[in-house]
Protein backbone atom coordinates (compact mmCIF):
# COMPACT_ATOMS: atom_id res chain seq x y z
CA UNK A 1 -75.69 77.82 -74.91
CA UNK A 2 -76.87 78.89 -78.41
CA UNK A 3 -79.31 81.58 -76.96
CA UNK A 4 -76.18 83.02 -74.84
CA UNK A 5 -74.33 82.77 -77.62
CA UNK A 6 -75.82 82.98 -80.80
CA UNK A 7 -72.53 83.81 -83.06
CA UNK A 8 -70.80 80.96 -81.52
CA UNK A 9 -69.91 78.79 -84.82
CA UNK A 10 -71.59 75.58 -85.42
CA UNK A 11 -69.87 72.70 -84.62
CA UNK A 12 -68.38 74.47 -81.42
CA UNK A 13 -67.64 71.92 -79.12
CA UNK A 14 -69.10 72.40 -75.34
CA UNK A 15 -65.62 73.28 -73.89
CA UNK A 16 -65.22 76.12 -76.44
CA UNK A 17 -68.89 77.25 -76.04
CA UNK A 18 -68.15 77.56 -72.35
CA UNK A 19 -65.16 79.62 -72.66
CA UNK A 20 -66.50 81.72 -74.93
CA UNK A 21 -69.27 82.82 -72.93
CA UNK A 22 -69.54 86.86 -73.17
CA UNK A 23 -69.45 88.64 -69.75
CA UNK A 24 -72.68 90.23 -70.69
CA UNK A 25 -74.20 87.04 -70.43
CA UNK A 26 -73.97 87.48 -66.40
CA UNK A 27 -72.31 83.92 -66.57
CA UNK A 28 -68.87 84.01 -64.14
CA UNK A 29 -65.69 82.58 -64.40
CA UNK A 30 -66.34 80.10 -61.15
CA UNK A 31 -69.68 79.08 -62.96
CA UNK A 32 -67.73 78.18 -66.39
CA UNK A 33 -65.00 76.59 -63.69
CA UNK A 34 -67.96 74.85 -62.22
CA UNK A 35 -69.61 74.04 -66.30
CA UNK A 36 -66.12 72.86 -67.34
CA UNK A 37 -66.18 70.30 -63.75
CA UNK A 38 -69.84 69.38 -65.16
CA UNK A 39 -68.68 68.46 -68.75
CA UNK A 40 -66.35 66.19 -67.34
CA UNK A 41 -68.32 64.39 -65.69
CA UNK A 42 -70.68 64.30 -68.61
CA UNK A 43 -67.68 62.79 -70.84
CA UNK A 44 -66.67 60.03 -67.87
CA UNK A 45 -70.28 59.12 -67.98
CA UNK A 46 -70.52 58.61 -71.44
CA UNK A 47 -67.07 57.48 -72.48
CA UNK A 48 -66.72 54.62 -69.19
CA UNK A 49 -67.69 51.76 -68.26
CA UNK A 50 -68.49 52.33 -65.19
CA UNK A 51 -71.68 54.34 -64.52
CA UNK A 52 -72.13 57.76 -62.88
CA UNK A 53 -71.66 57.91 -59.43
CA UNK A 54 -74.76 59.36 -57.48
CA UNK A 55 -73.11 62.11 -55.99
CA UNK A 56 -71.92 62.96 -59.30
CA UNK A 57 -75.29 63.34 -60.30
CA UNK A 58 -76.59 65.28 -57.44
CA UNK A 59 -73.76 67.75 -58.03
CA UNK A 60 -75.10 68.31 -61.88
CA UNK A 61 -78.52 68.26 -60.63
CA UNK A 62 -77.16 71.11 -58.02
CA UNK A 63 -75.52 73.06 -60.86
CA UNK A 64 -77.75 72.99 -63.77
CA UNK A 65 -80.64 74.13 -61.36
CA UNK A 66 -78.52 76.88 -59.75
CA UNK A 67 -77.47 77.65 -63.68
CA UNK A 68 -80.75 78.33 -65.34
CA UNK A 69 -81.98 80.46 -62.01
CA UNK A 70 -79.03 82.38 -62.71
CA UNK A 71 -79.06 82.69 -66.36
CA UNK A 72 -82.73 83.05 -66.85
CA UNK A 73 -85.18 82.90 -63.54
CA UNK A 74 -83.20 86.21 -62.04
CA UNK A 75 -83.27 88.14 -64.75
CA UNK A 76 -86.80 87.53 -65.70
CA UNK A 77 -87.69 88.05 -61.75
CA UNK A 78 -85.51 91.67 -61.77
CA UNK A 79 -87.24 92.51 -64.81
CA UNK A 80 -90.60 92.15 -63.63
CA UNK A 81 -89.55 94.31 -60.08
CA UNK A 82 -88.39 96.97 -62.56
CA UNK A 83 -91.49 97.14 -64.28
CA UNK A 84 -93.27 97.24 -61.53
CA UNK A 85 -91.22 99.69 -59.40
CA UNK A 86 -91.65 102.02 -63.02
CA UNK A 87 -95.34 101.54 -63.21
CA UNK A 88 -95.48 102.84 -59.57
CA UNK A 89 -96.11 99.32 -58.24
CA UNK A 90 -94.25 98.35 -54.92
């Protein structure tokens, strides 16, 4: 979140840091929806007694996985086609 983000204020909390996402960031509003879900689940886990179901874990498994492909893997993998396309490569 801080590399997204780098003027976010210290001591943001997570739901803030979400919300404040900048569009430029490529990060949509279903994946902060779907961040925000995430969290929650996070705090239940922490905060309860009872632990963390497993499909509650396979879904931020699912989403954290889906979230750095997004955020980082794509970009890096369209960069590298634009260099190459550039360069006269495929």
């Amino acid at each position: 979140m801080k590399r997204m983000d780098p003027e976010c204020p210290a001591g943001t909390n997570l739901k803030n840091r979400i919300d404040r996402l900048p569009a430029e960031t490529g990060v949509t509003p279903s994946m902060k929806s779907w961040a925000h879900e995430i969290r929650l689940i996070g705090n239940e886990a922490v905060h309860e007694d009872e632990p963390v179901q497993e499909k509650d874990a396979k879904d931020i498994q699912a989403f954290t996985e889906l979230f750095l492909t997004y955020a980082f893997t794509l970009p890096g993998m369209l960069e590298e086609r634009r260099k190459a396309t550039e360069g006269g490569g495929a």
